[in-house]
C-alpha atoms as a PDB file:
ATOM      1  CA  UNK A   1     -72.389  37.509  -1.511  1.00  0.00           C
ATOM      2  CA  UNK A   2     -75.763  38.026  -0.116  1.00  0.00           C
ATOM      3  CA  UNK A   3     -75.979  35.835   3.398  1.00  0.00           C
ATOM      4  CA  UNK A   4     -79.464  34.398   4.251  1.00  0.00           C
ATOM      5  CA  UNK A   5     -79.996  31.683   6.905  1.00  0.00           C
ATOM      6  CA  UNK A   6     -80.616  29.157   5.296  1.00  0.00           C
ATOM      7  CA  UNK A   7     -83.970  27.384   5.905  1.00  0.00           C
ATOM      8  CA  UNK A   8     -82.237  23.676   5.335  1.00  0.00           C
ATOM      9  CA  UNK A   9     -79.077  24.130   7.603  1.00  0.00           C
ATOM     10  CA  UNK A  10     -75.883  23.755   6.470  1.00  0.00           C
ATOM     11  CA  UNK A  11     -73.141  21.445   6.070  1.00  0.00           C
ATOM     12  CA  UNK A  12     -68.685  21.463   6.249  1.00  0.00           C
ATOM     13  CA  UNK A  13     -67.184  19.914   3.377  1.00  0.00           C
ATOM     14  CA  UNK A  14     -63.959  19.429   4.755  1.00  0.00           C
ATOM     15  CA  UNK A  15     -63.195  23.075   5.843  1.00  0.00           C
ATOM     16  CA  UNK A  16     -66.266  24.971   3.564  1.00  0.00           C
ATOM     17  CA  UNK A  17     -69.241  25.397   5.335  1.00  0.00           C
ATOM     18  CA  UNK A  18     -72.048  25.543   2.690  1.00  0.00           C
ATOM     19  CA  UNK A  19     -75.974  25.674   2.562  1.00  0.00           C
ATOM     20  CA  UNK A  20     -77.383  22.399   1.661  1.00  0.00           C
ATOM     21  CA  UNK A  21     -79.415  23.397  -0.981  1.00  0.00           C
ATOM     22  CA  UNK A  22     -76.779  24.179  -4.062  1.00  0.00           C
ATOM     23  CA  UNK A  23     -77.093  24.942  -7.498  1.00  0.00           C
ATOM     24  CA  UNK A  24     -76.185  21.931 -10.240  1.00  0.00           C
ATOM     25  CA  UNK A  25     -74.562  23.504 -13.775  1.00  0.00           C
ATOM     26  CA  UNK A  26     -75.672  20.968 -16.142  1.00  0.00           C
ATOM     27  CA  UNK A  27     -78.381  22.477 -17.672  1.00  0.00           C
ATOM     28  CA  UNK A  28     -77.461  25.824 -18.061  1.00  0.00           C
ATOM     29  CA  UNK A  29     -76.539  25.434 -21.542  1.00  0.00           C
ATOM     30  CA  UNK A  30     -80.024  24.688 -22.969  1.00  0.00           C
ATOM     31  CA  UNK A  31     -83.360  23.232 -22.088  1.00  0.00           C
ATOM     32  CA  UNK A  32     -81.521  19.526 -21.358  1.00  0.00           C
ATOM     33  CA  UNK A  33     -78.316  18.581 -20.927  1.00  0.00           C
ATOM     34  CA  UNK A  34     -75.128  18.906 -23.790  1.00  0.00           C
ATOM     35  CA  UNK A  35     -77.219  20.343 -26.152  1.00  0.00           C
ATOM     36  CA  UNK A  36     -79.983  17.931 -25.754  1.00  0.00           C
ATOM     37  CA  UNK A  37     -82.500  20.777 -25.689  1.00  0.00           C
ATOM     38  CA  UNK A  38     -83.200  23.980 -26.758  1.00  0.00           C
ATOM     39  CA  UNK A  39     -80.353  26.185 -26.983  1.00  0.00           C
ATOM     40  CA  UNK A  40     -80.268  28.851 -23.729  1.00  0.00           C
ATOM     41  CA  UNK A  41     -80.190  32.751 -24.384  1.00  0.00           C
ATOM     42  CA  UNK A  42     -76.632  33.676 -23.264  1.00  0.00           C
ATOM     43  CA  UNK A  43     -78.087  36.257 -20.472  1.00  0.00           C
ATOM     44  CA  UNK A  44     -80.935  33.936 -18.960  1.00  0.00           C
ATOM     45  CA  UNK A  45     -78.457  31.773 -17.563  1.00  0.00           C
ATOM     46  CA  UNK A  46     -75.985  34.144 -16.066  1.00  0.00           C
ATOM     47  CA  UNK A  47     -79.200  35.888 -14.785  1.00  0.00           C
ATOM     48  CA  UNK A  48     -80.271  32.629 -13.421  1.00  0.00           C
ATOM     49  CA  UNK A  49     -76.716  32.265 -11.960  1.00  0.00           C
ATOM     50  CA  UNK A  50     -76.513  35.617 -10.306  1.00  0.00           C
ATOM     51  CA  UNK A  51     -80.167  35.157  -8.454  1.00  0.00           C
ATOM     52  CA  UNK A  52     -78.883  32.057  -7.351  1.00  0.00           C
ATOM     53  CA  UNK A  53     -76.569  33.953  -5.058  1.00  0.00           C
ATOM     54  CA  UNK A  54     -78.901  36.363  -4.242  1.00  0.00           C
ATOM     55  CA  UNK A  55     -81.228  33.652  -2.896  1.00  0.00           C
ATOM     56  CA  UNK A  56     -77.904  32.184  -0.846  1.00  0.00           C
ATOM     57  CA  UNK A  57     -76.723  29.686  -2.890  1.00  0.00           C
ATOM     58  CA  UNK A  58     -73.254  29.210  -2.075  1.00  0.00           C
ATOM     59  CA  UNK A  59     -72.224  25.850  -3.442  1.00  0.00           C
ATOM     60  CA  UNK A  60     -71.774  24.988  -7.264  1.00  0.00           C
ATOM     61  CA  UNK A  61     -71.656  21.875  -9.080  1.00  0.00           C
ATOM     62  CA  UNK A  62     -69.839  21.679 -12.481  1.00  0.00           C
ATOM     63  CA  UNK A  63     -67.641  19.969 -15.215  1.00  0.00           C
ATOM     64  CA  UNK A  64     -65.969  20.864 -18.471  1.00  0.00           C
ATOM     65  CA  UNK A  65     -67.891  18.708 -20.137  1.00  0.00           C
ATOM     66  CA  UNK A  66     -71.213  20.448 -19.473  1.00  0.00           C
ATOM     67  CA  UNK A  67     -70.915  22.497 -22.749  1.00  0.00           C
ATOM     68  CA  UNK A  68     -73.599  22.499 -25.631  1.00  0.00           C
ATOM     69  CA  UNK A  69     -72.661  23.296 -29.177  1.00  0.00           C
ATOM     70  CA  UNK A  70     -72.608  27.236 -28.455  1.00  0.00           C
ATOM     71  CA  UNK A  71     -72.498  27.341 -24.099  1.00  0.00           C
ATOM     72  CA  UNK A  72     -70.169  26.443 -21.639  1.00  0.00           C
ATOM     73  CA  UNK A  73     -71.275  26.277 -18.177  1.00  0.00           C
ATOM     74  CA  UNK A  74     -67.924  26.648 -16.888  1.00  0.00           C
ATOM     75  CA  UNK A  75     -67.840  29.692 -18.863  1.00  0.00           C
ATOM     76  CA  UNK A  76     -71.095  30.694 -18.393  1.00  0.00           C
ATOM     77  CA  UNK A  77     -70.117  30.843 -14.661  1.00  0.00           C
ATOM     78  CA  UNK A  78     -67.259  32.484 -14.928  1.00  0.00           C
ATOM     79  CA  UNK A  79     -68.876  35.308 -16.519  1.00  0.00           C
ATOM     80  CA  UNK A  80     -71.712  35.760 -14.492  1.00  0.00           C
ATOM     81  CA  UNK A  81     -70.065  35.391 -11.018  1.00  0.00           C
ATOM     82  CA  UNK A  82     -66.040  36.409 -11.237  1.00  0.00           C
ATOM     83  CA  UNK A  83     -64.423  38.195  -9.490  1.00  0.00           C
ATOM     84  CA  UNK A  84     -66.482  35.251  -7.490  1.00  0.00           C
ATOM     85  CA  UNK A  85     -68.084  36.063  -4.010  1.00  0.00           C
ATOM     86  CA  UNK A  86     -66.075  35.066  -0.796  1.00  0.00           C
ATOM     87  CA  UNK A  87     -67.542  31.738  -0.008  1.00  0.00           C
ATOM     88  CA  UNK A  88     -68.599  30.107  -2.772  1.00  0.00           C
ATOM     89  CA  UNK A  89     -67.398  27.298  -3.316  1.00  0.00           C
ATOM     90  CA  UNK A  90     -66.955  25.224  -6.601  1.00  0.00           C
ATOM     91  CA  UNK A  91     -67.246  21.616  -7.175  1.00  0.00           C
ATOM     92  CA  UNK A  92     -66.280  19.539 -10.515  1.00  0.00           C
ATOM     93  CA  UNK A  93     -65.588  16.239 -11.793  1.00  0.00           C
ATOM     94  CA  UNK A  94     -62.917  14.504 -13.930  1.00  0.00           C
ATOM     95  CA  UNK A  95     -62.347  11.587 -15.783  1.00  0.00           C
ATOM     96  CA  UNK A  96     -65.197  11.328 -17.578  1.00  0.00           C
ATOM     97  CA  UNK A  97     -64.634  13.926 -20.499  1.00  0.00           C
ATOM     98  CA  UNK A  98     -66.099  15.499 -23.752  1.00  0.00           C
ATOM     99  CA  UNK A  99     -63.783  16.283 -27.064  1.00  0.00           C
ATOM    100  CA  UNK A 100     -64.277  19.236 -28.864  1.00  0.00           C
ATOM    101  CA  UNK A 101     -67.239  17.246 -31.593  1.00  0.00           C
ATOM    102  CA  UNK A 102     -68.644  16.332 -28.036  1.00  0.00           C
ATOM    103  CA  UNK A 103     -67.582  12.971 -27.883  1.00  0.00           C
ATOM    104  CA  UNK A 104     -67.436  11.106 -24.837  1.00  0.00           C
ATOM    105  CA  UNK A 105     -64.044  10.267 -23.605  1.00  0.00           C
ATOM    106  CA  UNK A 106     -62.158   8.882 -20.615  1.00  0.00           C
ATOM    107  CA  UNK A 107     -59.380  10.140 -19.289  1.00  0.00           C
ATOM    108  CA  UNK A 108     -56.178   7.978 -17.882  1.00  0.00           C
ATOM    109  CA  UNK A 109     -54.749   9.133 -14.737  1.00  0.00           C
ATOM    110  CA  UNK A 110     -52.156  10.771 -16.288  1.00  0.00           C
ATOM    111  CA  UNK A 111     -54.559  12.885 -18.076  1.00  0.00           C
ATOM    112  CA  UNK A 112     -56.869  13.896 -14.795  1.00  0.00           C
ATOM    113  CA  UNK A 113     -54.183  17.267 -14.175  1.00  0.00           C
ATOM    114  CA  UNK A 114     -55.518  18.335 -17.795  1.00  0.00           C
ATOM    115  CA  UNK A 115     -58.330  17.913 -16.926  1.00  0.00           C
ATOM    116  CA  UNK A 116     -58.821  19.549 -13.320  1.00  0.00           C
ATOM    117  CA  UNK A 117     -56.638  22.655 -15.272  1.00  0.00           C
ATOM    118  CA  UNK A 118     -59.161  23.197 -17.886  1.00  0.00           C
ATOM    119  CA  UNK A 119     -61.612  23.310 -15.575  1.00  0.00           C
ATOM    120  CA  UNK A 120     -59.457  26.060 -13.617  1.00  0.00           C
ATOM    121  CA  UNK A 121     -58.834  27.737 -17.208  1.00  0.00           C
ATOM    122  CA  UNK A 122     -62.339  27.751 -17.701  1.00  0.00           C
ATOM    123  CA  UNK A 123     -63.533  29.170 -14.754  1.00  0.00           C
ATOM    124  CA  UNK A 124     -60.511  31.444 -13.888  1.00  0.00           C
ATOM    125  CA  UNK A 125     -59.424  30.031 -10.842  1.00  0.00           C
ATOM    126  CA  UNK A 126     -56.428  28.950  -9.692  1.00  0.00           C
ATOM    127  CA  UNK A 127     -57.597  26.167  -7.180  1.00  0.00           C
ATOM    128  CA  UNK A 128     -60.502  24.176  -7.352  1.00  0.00           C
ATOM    129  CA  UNK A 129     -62.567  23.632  -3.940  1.00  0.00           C
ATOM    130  CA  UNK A 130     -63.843  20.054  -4.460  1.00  0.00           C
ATOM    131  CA  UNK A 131     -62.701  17.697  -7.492  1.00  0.00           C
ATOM    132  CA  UNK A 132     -65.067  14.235  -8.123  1.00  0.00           C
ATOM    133  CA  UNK A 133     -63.641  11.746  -9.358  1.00  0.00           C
ATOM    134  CA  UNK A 134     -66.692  10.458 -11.628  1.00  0.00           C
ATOM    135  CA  UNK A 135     -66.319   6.882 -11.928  1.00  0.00           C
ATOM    136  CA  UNK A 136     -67.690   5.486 -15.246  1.00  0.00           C
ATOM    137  CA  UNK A 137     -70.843   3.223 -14.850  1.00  0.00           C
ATOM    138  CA  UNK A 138     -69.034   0.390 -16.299  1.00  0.00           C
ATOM    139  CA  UNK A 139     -66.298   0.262 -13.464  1.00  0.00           C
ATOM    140  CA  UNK A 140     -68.696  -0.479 -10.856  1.00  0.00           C
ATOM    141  CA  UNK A 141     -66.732  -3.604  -9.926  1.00  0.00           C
ATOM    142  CA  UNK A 142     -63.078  -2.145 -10.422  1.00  0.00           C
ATOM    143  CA  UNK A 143     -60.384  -0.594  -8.824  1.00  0.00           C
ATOM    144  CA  UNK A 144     -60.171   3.440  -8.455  1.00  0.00           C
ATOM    145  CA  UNK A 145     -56.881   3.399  -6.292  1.00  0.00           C
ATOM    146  CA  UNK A 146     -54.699   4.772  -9.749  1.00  0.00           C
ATOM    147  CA  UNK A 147     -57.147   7.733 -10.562  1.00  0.00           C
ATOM    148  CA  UNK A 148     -57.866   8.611  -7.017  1.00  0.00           C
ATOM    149  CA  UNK A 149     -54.297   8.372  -6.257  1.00  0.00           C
ATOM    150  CA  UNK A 150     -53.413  10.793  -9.059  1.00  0.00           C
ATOM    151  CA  UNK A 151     -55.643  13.398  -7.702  1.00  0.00           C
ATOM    152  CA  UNK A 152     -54.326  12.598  -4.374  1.00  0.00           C
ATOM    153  CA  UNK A 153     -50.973  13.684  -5.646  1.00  0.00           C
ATOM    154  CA  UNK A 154     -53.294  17.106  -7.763  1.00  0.00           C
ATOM    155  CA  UNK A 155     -54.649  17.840  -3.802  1.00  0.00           C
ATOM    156  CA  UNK A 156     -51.528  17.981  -2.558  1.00  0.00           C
ATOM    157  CA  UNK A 157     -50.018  20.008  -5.143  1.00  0.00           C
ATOM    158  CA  UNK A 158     -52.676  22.574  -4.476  1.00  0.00           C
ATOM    159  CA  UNK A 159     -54.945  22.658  -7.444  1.00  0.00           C
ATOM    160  CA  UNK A 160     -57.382  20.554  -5.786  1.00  0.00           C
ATOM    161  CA  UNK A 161     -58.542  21.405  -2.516  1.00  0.00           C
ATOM    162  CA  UNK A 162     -60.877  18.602  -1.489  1.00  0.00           C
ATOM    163  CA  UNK A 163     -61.811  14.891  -3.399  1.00  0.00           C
ATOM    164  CA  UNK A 164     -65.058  13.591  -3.832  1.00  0.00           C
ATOM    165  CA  UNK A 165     -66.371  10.764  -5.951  1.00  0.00           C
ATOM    166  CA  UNK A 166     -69.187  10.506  -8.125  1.00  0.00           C
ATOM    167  CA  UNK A 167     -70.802   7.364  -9.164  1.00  0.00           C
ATOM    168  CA  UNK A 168     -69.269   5.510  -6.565  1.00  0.00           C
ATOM    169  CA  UNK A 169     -70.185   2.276  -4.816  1.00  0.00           C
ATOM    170  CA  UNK A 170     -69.568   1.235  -1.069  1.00  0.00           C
ATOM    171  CA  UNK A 171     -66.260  -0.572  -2.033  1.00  0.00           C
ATOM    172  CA  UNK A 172     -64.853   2.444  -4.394  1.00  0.00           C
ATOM    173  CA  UNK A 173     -65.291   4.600  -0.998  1.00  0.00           C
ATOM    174  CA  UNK A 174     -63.448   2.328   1.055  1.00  0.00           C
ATOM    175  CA  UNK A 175     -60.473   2.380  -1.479  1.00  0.00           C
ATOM    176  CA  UNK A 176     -60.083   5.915  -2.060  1.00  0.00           C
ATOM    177  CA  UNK A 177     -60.150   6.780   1.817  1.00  0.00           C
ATOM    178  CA  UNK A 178     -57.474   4.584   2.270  1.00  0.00           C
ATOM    179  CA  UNK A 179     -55.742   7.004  -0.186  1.00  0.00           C
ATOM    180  CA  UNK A 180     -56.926  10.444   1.027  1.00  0.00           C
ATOM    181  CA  UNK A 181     -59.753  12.352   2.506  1.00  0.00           C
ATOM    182  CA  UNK A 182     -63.540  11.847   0.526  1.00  0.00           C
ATOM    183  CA  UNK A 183     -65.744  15.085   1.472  1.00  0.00           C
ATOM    184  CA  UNK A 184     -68.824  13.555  -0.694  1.00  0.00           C
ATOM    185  CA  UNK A 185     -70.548  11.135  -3.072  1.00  0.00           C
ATOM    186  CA  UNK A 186     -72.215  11.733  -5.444  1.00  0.00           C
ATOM    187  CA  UNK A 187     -74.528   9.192  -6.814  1.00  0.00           C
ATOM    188  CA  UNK A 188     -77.903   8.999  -8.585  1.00  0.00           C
ATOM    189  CA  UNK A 189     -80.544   8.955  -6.245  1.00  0.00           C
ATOM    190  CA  UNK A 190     -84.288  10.481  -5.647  1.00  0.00           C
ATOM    191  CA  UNK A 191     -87.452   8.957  -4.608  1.00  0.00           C
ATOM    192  CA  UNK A 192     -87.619   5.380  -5.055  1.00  0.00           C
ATOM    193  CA  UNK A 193     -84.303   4.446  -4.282  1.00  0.00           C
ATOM    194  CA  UNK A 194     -83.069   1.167  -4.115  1.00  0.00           C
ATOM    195  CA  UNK A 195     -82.352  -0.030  -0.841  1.00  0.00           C
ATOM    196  CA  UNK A 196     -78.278  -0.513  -1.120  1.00  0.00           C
ATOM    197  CA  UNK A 197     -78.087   2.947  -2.247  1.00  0.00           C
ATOM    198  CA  UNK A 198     -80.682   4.167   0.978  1.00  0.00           C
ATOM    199  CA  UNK A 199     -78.042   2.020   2.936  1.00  0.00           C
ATOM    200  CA  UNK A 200     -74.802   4.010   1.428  1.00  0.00           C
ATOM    201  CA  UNK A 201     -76.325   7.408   1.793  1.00  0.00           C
ATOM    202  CA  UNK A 202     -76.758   6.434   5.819  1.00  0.00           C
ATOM    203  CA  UNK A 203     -73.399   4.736   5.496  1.00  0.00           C
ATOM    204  CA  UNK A 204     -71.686   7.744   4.239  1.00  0.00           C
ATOM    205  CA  UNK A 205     -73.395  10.469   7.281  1.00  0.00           C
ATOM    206  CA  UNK A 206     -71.719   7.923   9.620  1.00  0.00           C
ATOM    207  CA  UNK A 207     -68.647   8.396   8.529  1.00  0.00           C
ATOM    208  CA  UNK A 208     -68.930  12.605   8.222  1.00  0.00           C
ATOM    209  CA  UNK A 209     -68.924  12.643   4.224  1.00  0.00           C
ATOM    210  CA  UNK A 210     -71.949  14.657   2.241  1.00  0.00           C
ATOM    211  CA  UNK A 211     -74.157  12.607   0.080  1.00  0.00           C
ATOM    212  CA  UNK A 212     -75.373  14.681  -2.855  1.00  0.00           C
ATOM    213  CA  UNK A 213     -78.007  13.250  -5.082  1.00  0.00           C
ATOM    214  CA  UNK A 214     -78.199  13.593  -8.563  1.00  0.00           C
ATOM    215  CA  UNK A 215     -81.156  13.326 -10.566  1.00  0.00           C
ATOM    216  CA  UNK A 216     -83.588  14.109  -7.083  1.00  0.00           C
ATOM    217  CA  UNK A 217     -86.098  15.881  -9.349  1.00  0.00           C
ATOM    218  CA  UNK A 218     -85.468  14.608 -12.509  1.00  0.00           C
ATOM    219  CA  UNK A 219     -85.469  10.562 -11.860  1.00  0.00           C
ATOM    220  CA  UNK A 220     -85.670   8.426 -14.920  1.00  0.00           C
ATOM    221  CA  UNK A 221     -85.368  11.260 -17.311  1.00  0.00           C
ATOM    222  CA  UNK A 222     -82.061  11.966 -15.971  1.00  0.00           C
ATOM    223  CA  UNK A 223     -80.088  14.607 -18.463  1.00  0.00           C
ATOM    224  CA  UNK A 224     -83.443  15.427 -20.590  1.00  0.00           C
ATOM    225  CA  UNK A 225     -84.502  16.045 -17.355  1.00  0.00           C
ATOM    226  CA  UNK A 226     -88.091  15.216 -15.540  1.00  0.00           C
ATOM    227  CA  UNK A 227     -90.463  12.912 -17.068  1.00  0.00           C
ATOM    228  CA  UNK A 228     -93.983  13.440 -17.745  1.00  0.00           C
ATOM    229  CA  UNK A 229     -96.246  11.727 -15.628  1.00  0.00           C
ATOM    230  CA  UNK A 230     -95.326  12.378 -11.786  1.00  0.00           C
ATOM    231  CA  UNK A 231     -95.762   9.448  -9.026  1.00  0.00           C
ATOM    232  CA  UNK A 232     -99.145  10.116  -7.517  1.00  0.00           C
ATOM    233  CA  UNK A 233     -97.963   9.341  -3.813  1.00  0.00           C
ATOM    234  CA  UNK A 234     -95.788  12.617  -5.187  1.00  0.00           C
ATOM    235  CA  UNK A 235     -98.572  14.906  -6.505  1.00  0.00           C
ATOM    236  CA  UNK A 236    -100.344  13.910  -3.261  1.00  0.00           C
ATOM    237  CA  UNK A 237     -97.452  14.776  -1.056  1.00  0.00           C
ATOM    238  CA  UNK A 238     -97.227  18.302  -3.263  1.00  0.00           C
ATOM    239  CA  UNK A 239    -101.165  19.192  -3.416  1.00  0.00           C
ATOM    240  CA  UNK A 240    -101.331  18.534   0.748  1.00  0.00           C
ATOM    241  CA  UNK A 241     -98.361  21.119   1.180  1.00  0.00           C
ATOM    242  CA  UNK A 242     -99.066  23.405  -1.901  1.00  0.00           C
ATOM    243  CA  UNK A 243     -96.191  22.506  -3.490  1.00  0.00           C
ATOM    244  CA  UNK A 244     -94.863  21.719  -6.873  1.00  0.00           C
ATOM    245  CA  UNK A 245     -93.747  17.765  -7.010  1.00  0.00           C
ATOM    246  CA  UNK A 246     -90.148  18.888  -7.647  1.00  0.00           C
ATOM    247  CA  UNK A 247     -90.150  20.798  -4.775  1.00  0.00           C
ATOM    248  CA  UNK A 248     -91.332  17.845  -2.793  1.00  0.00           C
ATOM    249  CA  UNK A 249     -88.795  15.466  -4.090  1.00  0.00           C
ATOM    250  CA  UNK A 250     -86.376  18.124  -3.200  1.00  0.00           C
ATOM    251  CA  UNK A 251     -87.508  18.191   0.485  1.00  0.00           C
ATOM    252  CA  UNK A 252     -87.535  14.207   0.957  1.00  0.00           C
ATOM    253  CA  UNK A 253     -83.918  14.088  -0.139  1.00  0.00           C
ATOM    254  CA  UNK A 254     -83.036  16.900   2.275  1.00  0.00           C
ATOM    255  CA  UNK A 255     -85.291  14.629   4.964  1.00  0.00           C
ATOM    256  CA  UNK A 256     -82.607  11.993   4.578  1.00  0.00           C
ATOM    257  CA  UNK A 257     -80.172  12.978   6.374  1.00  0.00           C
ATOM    258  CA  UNK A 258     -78.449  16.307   7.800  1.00  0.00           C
ATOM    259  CA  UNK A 259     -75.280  14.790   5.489  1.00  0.00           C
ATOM    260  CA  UNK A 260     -77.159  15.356   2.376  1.00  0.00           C
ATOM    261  CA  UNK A 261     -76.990  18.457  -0.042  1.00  0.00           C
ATOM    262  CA  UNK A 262     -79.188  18.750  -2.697  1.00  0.00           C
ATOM    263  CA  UNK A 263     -77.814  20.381  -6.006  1.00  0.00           C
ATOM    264  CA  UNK A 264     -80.598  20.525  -8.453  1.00  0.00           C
ATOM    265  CA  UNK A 265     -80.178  22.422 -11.554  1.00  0.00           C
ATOM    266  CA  UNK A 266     -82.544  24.896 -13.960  1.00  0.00           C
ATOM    267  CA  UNK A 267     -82.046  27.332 -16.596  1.00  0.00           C
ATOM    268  CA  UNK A 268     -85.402  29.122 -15.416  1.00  0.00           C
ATOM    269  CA  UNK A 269     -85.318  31.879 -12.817  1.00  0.00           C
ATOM    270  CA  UNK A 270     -89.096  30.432 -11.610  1.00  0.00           C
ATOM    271  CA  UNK A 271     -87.134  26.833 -11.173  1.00  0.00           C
ATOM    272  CA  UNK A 272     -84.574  28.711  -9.602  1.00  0.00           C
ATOM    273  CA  UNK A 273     -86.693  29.933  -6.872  1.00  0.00           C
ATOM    274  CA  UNK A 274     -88.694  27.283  -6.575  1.00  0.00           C
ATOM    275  CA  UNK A 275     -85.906  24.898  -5.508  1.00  0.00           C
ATOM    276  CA  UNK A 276     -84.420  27.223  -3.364  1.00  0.00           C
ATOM    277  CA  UNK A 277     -87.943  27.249  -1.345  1.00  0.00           C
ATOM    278  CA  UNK A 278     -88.206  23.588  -1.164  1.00  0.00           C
ATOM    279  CA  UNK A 279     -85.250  23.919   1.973  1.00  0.00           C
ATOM    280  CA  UNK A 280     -88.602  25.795   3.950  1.00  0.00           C
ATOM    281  CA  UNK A 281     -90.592  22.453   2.992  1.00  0.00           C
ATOM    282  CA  UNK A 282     -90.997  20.039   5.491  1.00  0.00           C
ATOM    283  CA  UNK A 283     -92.748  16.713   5.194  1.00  0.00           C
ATOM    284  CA  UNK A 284     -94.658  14.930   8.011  1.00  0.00           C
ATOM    285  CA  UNK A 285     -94.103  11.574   8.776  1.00  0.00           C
ATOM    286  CA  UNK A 286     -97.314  10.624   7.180  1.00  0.00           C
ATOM    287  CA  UNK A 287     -95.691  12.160   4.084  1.00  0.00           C
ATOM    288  CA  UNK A 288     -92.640  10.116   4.239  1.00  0.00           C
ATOM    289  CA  UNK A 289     -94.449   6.667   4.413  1.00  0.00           C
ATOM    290  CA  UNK A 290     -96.506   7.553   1.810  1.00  0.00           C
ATOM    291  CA  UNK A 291     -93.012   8.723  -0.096  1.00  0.00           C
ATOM    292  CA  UNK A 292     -91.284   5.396   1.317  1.00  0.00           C
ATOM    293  CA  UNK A 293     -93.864   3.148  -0.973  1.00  0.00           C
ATOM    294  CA  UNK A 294     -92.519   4.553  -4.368  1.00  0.00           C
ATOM    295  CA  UNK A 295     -90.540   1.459  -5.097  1.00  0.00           C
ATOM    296  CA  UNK A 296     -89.180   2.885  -9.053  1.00  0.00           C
ATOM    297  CA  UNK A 297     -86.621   5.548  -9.438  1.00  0.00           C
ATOM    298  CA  UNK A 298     -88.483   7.795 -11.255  1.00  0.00           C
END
C-alpha cells in the first residue's frame, strides 16, 4: 500500500497503528445509505476504494448490513482491495443486522459468531481487526455484559482481534472493560454536540481508547447523508480557509482530540479527496469559538 505521512497524525488501536483520517463503507452502495439513493455503478466504488489507498487511507469501517438491493460493501471491498495491502486494517460491527428483504434485525449473543463470520465470508478474511459491538439506540439504559462477553469469548478464539463499541454511553464502556479490552467508540457526533457526548469523547482519550465520530459531515441527515442548508458559523469557517464546509467539519472533529479518527464516507472520487485533504486543514482558535456556538447537531 502506498505510505504517505499523514498530515493528521496517527493513532494505535490496540496494536494497529493507523492514520486518523479513514474511510467509512456505508455509502458505497448508492448515493445514501441501504439503497436509500441512487444505485452506485459497480466500478465507481471500487475505483473510489482503490484511490482511497492511494491517498493513505489505511483504516476501514464496515458491516454486513451495508448492502443495497444490488451492492455489498463488504463485497465491494473485497473486490477492489484483496489480496488486501499489509496494514490495512478492517473494522465492523455486529448485532445490529439486515435479513436478506433488508429487514432490520437483532442478533442474540449466541448469534454475534454468525455474524462476525459473514462478515469474514464476505470480505475473505479469516480474522477481523476490530469488531463493534453496535448497541441498539433503545438499550441506552441496559446491560451489554452478555453480548460483549460473547465477543470476548469470539476475541479470544481468534476471529476477532480487537472490540469496540458503537453507540455506546459512558456506563456501557465501563461494563464492557470490565470484560475485555475497548480500542474505540463509536458514537454519533459532529458539530454541535451535546455536552455529555463532548465530555465522553475527552473521557474516552483519558483512558487511551479512539473516539470515532459518525455522522461528522453529514449531521442531521445522517444515512441520506448531509442536509441542505449548512450552519453559517460553518460556511464562514470554510470561505476564511477556502474550504468546502465538509471539509471543515472534518477538521474540527480531528481538533478534538489526538484520540479521535475520523471515518467519513463517499461514493465520489472528488469527496474522496476532499476528505482526505481536510487532515492538512487546521482551524484557528478564532475558528473554534465561532464552531463552539453551533448549539444543534446538524
Amino acid at each position: 500500500m502506498t505510505t504517505q505521512t499523514p498530515a493528521a497524525g496517527t493513532w494505535k488501536l490496540g496494536d494497529l497503528t493507523v492514520n486518523r483520517i479513514g474511510f467509512g463503507a456505508m455509502r458505497l452502495t448508492g448515493g445514501a445509505a441501504f439503497g436509500l439513493g441512487t444505485p452506485s455503478d459497480r466500478d465507481r466504488p471500487i475505483a473510489v476504494l482503490r484511490r482511497a489507498i492511494d491517498l493513505g487511507v489505511d483504516h476501514i469501517d464496515t458491516a454486513a448490513f451495508y448492502f443495497s438491493s444490488t451492492r455489498s460493501a463488504n463485497e465491494l471491498i473485497n473486490r477492489a482491495l484483496s489480496p488486501y495491502p499489509e496494514g490495512l486494517v478492517i473494522a465492523t460491527k455486529v448485532w445490529a443486522g439486515r435479513d436478506p428483504s433488508g429487514e432490520w434485525i437483532w442478533a442474540t449473543p449466541g448469534q454475534l459468531r454468525g455474524q462476525v463470520e459473514e462478515n469474514l465470508r464476505q470480505l475473505g478474511r479469516d480474522h477481523m481487526d476490530v469488531v463493534n459491538l453496535r448497541i441498539p439506540r433503545s438499550h441506552v439504559t441496559g446491560s451489554i455484559a452478555e453480548h460483549f462477553g460473547a465477543l470476548a469469548e469470539l476475541r479470544d478464539a481468534g476471529l476477532v482481534r480487537h472490540l469496540g463499541l458503537s453507540n455506546a454511553t459512558p456506563a456501557q464502556l465501563a461494563e464492557a472493560v470490565a470484560i475485555a479490552p475497548v480500542v474505540c467508540v463509536q458514537n454519533a457526533y459532529t458539530v454541535g454536540a451535546p455536552a455529555a457526548e463532548q465530555e465522553f469523547l475527552r473521557a474516552c482519550g483519558e483512558q487511551g481508547i479512539a473516539y470515532v465520530p459518525f455522522f461528522a459531515i453529514a449531521g442531521a441527515g445522517r444515512e441520506r447523508g448531509a442536509v441542505a442548508g449548512e450552519q453559517e458559523s460553518v460556511r464562514a469557517v470554510a470561505r476564511a480557509h477556502g474550504a468546502t464546509p465538509a471539509q471543515v467539519r472534518l477538521a474540527w472533529t480531528l481538533a478534538q482530540g489526538p484520540h479521535v479518527l475520523a471515518i467519513p464516507g463517499t461514493g465520489n472520487p472528488d469527496h474522496l479527496a476532499e476528505n482526505v485533504a481536510a487532515g492538512e486543514l487546521r482551524l484557528t482558535g478564532e475558528d473554534l469559538a465561532r464552531l463552539a456556538g453551533v448549539t444543534r447537531l446538524d
